[in-house]
Structure formats: structure tokens, C-alpha cells
N, C-alpha and C. Protein backbone atom coordinates (compact mmCIF):
# COMPACT_ATOMS: atom_id res chain seq x y z
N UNK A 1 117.49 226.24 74.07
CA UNK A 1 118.76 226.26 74.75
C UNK A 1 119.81 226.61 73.70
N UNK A 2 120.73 227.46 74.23
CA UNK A 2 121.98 228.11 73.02
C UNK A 2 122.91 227.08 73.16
N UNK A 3 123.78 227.29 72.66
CA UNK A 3 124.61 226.42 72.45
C UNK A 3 125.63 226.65 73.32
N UNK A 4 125.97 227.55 73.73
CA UNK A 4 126.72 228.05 75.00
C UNK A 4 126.28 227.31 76.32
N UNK A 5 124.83 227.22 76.25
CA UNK A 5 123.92 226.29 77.39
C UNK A 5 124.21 224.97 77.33
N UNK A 6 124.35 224.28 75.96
CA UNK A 6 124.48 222.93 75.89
C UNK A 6 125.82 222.17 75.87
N UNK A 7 126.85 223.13 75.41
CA UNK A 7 128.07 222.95 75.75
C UNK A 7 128.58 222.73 77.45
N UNK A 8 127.92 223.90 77.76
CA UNK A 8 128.13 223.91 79.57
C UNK A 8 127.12 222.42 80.27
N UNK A 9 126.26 222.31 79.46
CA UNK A 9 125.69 220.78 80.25
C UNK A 9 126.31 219.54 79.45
N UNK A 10 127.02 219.56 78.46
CA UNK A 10 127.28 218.54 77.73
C UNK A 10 128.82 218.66 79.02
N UNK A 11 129.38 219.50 79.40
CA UNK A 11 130.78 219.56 79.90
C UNK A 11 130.59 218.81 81.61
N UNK A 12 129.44 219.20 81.86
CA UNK A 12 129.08 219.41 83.59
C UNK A 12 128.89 217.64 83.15
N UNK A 13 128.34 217.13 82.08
CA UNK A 13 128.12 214.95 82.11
C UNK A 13 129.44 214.87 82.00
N UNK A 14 130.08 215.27 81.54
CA UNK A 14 131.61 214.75 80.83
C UNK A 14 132.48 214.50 82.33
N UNK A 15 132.42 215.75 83.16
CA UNK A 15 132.81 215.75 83.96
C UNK A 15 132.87 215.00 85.36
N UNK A 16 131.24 214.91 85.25
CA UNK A 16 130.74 213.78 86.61
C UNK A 16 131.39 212.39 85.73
N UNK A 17 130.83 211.74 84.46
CA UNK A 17 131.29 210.65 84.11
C UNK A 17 132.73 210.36 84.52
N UNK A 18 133.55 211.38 84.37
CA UNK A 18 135.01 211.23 84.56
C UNK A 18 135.42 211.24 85.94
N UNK A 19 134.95 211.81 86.82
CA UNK A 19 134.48 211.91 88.72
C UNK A 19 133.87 210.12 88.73
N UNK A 20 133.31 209.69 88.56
CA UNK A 20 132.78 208.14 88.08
C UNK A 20 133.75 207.24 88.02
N UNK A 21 134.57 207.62 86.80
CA UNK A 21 135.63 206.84 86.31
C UNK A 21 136.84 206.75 87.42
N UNK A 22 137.41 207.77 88.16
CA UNK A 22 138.05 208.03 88.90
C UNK A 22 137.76 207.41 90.20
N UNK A 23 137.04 207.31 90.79
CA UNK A 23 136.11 206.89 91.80
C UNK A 23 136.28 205.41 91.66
N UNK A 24 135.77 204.95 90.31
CA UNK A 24 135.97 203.23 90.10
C UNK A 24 137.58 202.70 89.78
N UNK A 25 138.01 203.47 89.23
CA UNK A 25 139.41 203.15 89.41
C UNK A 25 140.22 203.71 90.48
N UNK A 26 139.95 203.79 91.77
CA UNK A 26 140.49 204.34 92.51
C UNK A 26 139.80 202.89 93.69
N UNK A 27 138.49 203.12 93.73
CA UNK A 27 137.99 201.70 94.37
C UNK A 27 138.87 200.52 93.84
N UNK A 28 139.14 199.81 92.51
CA UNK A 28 139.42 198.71 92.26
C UNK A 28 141.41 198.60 92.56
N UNK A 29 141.51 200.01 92.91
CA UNK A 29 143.53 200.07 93.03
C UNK A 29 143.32 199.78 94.60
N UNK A 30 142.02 200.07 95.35
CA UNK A 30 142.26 199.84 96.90
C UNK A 30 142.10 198.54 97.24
N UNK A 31 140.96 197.75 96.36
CA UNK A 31 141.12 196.91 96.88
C UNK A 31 141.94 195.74 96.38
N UNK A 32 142.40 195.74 95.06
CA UNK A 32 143.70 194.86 94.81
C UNK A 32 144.83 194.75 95.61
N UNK A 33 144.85 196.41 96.17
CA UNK A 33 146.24 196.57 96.90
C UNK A 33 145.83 196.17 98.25
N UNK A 34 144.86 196.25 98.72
CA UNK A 34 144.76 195.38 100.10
C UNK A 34 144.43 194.08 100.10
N UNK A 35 144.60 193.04 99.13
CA UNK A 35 144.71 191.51 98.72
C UNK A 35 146.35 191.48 98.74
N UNK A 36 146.90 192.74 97.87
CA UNK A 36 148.41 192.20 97.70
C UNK A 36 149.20 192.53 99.56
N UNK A 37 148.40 193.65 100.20
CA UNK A 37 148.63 193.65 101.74
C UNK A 37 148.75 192.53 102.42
N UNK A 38 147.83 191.41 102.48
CA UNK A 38 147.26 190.83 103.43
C UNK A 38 148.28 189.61 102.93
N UNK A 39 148.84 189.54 101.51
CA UNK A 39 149.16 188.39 100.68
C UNK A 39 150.53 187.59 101.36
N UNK A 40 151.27 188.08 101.55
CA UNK A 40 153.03 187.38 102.64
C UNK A 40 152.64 186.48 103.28
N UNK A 41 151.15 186.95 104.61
CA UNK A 41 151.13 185.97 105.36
C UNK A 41 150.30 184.66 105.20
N UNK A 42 149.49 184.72 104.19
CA UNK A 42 149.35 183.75 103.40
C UNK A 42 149.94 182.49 103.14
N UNK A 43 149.68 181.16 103.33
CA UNK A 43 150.06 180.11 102.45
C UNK A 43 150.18 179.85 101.56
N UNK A 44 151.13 179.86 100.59
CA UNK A 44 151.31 179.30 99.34
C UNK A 44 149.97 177.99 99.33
N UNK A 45 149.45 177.93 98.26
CA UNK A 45 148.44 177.26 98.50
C UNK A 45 149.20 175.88 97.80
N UNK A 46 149.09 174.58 98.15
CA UNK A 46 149.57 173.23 98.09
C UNK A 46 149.04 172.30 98.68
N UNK A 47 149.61 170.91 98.05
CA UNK A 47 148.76 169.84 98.50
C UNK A 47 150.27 168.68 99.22
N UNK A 48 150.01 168.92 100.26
CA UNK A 48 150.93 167.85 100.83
C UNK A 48 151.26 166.62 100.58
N UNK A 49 151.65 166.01 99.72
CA UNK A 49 151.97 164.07 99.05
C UNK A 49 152.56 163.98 100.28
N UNK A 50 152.38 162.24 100.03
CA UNK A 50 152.75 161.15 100.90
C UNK A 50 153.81 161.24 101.31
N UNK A 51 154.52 160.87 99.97
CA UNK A 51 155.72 161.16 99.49
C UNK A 51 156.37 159.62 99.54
N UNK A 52 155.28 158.67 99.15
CA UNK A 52 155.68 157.03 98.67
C UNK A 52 155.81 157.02 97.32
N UNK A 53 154.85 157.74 96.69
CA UNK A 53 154.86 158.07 95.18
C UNK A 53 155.98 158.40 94.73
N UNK A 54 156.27 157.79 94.02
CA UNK A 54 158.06 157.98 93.31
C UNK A 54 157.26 158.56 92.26
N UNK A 55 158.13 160.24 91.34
CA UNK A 55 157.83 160.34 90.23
C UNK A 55 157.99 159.73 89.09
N UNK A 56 157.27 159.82 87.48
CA UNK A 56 157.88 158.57 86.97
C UNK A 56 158.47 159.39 86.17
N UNK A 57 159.54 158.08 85.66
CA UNK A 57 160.48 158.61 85.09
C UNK A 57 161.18 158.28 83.64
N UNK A 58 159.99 158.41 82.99
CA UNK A 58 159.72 158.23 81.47
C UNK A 58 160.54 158.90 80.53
N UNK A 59 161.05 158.54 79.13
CA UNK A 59 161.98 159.77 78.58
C UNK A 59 161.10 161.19 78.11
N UNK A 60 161.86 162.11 78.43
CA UNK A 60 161.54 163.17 78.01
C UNK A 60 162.35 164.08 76.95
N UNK A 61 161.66 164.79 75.93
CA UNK A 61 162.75 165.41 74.90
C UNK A 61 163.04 166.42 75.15
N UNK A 62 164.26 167.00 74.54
CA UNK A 62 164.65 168.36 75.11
C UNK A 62 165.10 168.90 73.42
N UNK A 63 164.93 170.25 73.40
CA UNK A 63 164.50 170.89 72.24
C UNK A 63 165.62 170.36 70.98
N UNK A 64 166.96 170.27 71.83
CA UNK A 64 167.71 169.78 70.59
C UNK A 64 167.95 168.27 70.59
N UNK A 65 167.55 167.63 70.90
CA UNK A 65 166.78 166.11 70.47
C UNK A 65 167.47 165.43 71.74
N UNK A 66 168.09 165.64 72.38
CA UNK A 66 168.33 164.55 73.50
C UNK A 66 167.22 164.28 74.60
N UNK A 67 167.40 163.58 75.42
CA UNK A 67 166.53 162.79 76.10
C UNK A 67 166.98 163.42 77.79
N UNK A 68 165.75 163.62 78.58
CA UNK A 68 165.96 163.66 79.99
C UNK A 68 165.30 162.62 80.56
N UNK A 69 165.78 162.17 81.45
CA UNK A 69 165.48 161.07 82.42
C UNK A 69 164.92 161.78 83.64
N UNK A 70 163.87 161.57 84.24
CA UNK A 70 164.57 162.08 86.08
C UNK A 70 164.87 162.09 86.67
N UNK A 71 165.10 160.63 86.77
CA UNK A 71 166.58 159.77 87.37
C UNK A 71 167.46 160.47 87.26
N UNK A 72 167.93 160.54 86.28
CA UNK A 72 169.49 161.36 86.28
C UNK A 72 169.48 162.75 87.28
N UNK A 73 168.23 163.45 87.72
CA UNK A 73 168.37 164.23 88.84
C UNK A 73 168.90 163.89 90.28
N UNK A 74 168.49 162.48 90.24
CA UNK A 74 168.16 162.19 91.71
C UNK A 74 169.63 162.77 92.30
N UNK A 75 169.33 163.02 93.95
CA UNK A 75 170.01 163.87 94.86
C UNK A 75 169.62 165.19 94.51
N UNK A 76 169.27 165.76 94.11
CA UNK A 76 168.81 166.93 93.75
C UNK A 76 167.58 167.09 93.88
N UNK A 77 166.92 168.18 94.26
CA UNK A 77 165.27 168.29 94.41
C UNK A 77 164.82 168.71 93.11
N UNK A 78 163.76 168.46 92.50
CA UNK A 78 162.89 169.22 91.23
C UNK A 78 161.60 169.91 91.21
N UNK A 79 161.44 170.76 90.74
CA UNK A 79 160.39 171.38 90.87
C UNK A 79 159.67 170.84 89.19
N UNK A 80 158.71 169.89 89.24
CA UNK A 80 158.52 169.56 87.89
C UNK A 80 156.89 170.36 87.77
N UNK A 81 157.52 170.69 86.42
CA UNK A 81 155.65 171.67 85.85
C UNK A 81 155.08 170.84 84.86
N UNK A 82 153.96 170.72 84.59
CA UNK A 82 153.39 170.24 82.99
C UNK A 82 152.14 171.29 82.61
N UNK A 83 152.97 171.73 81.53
CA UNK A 83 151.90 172.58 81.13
C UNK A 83 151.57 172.61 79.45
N UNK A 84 150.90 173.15 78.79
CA UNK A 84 150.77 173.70 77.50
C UNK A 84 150.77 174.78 76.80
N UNK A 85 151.17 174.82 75.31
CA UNK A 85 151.19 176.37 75.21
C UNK A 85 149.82 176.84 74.46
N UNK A 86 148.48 175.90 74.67
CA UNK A 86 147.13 176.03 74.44
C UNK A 86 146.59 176.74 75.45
N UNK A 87 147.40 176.36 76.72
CA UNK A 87 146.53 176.67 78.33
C UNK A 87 146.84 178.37 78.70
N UNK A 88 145.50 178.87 78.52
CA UNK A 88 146.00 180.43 79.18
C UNK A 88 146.77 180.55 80.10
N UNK A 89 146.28 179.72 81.75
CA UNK A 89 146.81 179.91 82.58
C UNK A 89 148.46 179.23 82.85
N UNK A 90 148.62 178.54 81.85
CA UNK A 90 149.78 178.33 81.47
C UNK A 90 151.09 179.53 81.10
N UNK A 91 150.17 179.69 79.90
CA UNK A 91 151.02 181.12 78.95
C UNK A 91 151.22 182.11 80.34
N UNK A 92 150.19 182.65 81.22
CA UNK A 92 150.03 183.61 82.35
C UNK A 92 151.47 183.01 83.27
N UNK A 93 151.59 182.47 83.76
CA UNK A 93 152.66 181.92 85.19
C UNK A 93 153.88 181.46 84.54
N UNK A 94 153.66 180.79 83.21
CA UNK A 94 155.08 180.78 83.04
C UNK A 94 156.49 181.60 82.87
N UNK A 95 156.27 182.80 82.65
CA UNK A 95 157.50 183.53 82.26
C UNK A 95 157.87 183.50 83.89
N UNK A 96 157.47 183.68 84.99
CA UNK A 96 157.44 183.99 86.53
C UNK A 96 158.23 182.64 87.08
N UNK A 97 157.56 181.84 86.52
CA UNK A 97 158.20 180.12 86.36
C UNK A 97 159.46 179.70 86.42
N UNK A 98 159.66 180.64 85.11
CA UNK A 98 161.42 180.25 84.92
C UNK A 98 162.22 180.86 85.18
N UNK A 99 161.32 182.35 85.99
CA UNK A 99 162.32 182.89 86.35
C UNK A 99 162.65 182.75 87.94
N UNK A 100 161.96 181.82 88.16
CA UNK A 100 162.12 181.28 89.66
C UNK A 100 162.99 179.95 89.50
N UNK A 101 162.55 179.65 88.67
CA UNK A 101 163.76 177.81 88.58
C UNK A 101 165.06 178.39 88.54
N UNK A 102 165.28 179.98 87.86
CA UNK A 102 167.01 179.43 87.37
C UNK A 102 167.25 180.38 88.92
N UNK A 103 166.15 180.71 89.55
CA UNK A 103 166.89 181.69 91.15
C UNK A 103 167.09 180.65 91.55
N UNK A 104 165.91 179.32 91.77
CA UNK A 104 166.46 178.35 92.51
C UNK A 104 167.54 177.36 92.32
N UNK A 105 167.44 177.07 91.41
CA UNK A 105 168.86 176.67 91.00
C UNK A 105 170.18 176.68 91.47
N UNK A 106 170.18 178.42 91.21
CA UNK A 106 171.07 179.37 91.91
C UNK A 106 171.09 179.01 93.27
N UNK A 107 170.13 179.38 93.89
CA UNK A 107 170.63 179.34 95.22
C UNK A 107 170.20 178.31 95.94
N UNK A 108 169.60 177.41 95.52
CA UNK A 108 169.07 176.31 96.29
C UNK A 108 169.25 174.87 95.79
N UNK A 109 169.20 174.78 94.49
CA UNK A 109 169.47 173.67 94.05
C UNK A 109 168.22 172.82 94.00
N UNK A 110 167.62 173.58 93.36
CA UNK A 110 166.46 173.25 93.12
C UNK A 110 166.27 173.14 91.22
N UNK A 111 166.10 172.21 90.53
CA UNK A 111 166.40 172.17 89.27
C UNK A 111 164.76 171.93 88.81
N UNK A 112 164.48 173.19 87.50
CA UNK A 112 163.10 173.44 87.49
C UNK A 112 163.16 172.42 85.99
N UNK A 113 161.97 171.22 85.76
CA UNK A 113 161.77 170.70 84.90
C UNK A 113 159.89 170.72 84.10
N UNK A 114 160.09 171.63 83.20
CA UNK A 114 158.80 172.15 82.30
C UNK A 114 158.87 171.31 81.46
N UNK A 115 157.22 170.61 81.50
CA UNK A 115 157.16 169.39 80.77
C UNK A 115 155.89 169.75 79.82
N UNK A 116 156.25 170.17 78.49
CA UNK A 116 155.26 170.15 77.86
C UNK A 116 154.57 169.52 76.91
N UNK A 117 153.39 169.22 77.17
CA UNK A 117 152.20 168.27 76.66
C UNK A 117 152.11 168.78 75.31
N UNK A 118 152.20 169.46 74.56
CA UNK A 118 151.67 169.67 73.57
C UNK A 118 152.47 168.87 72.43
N UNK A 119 151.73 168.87 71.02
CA UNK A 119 152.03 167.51 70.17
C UNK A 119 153.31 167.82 69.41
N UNK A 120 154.01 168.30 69.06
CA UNK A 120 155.19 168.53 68.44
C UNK A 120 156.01 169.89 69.12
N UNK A 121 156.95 169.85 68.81
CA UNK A 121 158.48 171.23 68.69
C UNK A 121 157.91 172.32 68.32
N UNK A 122 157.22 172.41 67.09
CA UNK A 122 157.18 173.30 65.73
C UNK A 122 156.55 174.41 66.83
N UNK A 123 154.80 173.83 67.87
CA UNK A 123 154.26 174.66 68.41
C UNK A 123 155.25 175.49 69.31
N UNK A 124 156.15 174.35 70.54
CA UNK A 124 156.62 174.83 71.24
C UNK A 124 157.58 175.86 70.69
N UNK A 125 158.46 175.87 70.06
CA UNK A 125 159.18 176.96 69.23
C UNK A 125 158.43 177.79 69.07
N UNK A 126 157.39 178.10 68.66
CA UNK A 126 157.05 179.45 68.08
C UNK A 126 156.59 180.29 69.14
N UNK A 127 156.22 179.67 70.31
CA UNK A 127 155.70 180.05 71.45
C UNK A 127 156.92 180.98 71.81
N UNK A 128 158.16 180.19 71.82
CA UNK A 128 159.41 181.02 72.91
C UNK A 128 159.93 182.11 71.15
N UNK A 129 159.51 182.28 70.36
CA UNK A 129 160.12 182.66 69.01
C UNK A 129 161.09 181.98 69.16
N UNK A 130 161.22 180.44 68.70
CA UNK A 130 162.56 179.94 68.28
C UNK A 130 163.12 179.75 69.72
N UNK A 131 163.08 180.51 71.00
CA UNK A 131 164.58 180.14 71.78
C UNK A 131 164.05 179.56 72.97
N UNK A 132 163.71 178.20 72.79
CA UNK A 132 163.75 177.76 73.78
C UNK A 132 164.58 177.28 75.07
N UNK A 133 163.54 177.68 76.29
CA UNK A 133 164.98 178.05 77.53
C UNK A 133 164.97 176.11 77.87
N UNK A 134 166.35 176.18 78.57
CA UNK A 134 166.83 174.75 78.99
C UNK A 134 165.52 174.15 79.47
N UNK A 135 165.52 174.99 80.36
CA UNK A 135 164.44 174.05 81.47
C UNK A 135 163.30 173.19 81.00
N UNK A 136 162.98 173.65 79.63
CA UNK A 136 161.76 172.99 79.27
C UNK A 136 161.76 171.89 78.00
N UNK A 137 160.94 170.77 78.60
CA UNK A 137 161.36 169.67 77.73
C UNK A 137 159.82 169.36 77.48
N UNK A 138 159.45 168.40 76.12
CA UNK A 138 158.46 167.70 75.88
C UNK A 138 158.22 166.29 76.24
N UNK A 139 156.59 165.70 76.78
CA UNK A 139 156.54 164.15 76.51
C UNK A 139 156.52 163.94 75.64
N UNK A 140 156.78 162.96 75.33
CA UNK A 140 156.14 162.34 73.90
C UNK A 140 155.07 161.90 73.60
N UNK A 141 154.24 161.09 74.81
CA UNK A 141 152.95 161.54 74.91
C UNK A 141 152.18 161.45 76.13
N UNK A 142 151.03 161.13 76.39
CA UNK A 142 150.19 161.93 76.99
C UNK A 142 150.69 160.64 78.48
N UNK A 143 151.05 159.52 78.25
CA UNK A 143 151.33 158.81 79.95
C UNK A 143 152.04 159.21 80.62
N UNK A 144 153.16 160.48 80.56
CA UNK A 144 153.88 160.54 81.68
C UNK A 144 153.15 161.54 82.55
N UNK A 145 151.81 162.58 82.00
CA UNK A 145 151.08 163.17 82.59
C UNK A 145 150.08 162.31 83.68
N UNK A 146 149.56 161.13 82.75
CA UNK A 146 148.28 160.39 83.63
C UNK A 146 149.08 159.75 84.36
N UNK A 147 150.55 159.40 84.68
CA UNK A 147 151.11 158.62 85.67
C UNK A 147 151.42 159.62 86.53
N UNK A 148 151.26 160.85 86.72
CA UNK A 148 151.32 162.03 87.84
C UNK A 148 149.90 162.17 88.04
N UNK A 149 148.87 161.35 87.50
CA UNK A 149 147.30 161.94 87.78
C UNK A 149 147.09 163.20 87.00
N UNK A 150 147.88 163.93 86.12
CA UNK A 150 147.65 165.22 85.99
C UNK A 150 145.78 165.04 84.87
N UNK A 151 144.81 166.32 85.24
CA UNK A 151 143.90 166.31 84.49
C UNK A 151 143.18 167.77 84.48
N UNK A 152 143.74 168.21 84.92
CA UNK A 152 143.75 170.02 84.35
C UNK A 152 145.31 171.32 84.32
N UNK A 153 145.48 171.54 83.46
CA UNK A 153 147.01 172.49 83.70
C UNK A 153 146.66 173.50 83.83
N UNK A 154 147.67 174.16 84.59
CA UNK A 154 148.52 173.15 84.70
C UNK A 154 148.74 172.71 85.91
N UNK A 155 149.95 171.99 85.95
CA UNK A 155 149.99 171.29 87.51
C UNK A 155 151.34 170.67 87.59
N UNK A 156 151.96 171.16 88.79
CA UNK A 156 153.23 171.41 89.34
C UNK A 156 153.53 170.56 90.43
N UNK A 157 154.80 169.72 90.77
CA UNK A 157 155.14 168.86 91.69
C UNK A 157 156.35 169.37 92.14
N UNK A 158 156.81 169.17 93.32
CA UNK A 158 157.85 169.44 94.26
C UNK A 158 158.61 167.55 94.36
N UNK A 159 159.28 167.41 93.79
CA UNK A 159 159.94 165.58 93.90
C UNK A 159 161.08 166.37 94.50
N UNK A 160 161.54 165.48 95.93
CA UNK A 160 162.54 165.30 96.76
C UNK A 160 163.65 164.73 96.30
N UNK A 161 164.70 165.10 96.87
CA UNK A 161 165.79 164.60 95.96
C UNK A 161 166.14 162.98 96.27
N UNK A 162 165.08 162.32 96.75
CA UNK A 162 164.91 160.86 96.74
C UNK A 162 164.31 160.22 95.66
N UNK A 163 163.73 161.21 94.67
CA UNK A 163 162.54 160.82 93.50
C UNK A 163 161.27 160.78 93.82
N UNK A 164 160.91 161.09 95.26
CA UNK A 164 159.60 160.78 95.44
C UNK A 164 159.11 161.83 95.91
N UNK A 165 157.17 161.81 95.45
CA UNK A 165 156.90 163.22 95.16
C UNK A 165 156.47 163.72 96.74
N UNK A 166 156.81 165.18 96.74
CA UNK A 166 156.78 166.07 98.11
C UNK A 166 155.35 166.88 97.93
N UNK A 167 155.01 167.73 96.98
CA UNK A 167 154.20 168.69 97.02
C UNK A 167 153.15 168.72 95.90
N UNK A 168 152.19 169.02 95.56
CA UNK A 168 151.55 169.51 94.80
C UNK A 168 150.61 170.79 94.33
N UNK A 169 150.46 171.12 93.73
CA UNK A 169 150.34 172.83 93.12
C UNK A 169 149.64 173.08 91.83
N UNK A 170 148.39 172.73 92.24
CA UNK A 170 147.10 172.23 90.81
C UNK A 170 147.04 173.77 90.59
N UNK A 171 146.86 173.75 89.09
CA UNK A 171 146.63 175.17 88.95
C UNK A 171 147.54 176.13 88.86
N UNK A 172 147.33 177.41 88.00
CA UNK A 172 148.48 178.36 88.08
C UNK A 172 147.97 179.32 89.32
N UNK A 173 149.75 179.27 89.88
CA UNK A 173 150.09 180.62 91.04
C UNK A 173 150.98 181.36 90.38
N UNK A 174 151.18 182.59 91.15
CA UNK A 174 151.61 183.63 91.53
C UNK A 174 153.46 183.51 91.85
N UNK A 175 154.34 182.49 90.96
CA UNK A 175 155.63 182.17 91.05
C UNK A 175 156.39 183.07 91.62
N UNK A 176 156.23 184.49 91.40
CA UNK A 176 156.92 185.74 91.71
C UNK A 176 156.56 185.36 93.07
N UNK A 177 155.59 185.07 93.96
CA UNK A 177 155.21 185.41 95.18
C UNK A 177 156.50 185.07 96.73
N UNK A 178 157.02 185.70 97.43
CA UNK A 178 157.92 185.75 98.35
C UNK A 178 157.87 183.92 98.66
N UNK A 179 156.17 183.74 99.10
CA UNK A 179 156.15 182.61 99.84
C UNK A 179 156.48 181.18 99.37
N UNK A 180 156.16 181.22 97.55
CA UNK A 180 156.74 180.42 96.77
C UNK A 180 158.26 179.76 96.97
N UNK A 181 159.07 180.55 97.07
CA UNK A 181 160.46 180.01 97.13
C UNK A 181 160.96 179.58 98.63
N UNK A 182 160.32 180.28 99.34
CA UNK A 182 160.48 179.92 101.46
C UNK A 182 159.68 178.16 101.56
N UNK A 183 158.75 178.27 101.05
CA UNK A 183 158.06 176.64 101.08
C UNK A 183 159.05 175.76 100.03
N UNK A 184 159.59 176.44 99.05
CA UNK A 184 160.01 175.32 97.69
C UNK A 184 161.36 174.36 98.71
N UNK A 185 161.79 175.80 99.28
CA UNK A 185 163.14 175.41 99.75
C UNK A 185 163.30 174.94 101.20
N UNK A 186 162.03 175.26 101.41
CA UNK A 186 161.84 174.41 103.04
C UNK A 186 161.92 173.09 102.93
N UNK A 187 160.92 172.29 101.93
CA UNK A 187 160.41 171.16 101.63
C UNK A 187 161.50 170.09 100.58
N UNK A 188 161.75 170.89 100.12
CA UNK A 188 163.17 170.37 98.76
C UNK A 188 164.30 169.39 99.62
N UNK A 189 164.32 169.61 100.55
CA UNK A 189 165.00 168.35 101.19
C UNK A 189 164.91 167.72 102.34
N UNK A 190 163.15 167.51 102.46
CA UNK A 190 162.93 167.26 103.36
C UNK A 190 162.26 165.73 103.49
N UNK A 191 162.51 164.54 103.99
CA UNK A 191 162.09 163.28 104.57
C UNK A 191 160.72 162.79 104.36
N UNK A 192 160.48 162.09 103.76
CA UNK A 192 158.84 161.76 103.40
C UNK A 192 158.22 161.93 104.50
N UNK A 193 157.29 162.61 104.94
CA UNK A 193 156.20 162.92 105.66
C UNK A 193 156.81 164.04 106.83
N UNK A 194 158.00 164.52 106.16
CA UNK A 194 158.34 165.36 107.32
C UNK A 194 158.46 166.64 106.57
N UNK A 195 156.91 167.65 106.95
CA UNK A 195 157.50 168.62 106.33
C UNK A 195 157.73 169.73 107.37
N UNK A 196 158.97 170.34 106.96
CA UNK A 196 159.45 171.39 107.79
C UNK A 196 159.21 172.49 107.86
């Protein structure tokens, strides 16, 4: 075989491989995009509390050394997170996170409180390079997690602006998602066992 021959069959694999490639990335854009189709009417996925459970309300630090209470929220609804900056699925949902607390905030009054587990500042700093946003404060240690039950992150609570907890949200979601903020703000001031 000349080389003219082997060029033309080395071109004719190149080609199907790339017909292949096209084909599989063309399959995996259809069917992502018909998950993100079907996705609106969907439930935010959550766990309905009692809502007897008062959150607790242990001190928490905030980057330049003062103290949050959660008390000091009350009348106000919170969207409280605990996460780490060890936890992938942490690092993944959070930027989406905060950028949903300060919409809600904005428009709902919904005040987002990121509670992170991890053992000192030094980590959390380097995570945000140095600028850590308001919203996120540290325990000091590990009981204000086991007094929420928390035992995989991360894991997210909806507390009513009575102090007592409304929702739960094991696991990282999809914060950007439409349905996220229609449930946050349905439920954010709503009557223990009445959800609307």
C-alpha cells in the first residue's frame, strides 16, 4: 500500500472517529437538555419539619471577630446552610448560594446564614482569597451542627421567622433553580405545619 493509500485510510478512521465524537456529544447535549426541559415542574426536593424544633442558637463567628446569635434574627425568616470548604459538593452550590441569599434578602427578606464547620479562619479565607462575603460565619465547634442532626454536607434549613425550623434540604441543589426561591418564599412565613 502507497502512502497516498494509507493516508486516504488513515483520513477515512479520523473521520468516522470524529462522526463518533459528534454523535456522542450531540446524544449527551439532548439528553441533559431534556432533564433541564422537564426541570420547572419539578419539586424542589425537601423535607418538610414539624416545625416544634426551634433552631439552636449557639454563638457563631463572623470573619471579623464578632459574634452572631440567631436570635437576633428572629421576625425574619433564615435560610441557614452548614457546609465546608473540604466538601466538593459544598465548593459546587455555593457560589449559586449566595447569590440567592443576597436576591432574597432583597426581595423577600429572607436573610441567608452560611455556617462553616471547618477548624479555623486561615482555611476559610483562603477559600474566598481573603474576602469573605457577610453571609458566612463559623462554629466554633462541631455542637451547633449535631444539635441540627446535621451528618453529611451539606445541609440546609429554612427557620421561620418564629425560630423554629420549616424545611430541610440534605445535600447540595441546584440554588440557581426558578423553583428554589418560589418554595423559599412561600414557606418563609408560614405557621408551623402550615405549608402554603
Amino acid at each position: 500500500m502507497g502512502a497516498p493509500s494509507r493516508l486516504r485510510a488513515f483520513g477515512g478512521a479520523a473521520g468516522v472517529l470524529m462522526l463518533l465524537q459528534a454523535l456522542a456529544v450531540g446524544l449527551y447535549w439532548a439528553v441533559e437538555h431534556g432533564r433541564g426541559a422537564d426541570r420547572p415542574g419539578r419539586p424542589f426536593e425537601h423535607e418538610q419539619l414539624s416545625g416544634a424544633e426551634p433552631a439552636p442558637d449557639g454563638a457563631l463567628a463572623r470573619p471579623d471577630g464578632s459574634e452572631l446569635r440567631l436570635g437576633s434574627l428572629r421576625g425574619r425568616a433564615v435560610l441557614l446552610h452548614v457546609w465546608a470548604t473540604w466538601c466538593g459538593p459544598c465548593r459546587a452550590e455555593l457560589p449559586a448560594l449566595l447569590d440567592l441569599g443576597r436576591e432574597l434578602r432583597r426581595d423577600g427578606g429572607i436573610e441567608l446564614v452560611a455556617v462553616s464547620v471547618d477548624e479555623s479562619w486561615d482555611v476559610v479565607r483562603a477559600f474566598f482569597d481573603g474576602d469573605v462575603p457577610p453571609e458566612v460565619v463559623r462554629s466554633g465547634s462541631p455542637a451547633f451542627a449535631r444539635r441540627l442532626g446535621v451528618s453529611t454536607l451539606p445541609d440546609t434549613f429554612l427557620v421561620r421567622p418564629d425560630g423554629t425550623l420549616a424545611l430541610r434540604f440534605t445535600g447540595a441543589r441546584d440554588w440557581s433553580a426558578p423553583e428554589a426561591k418560589l418554595l423559599l418564599a412561600g414557606h418563609a412565613g408560614s405557621e408551623p405545619g402550615n405549608s402554603k
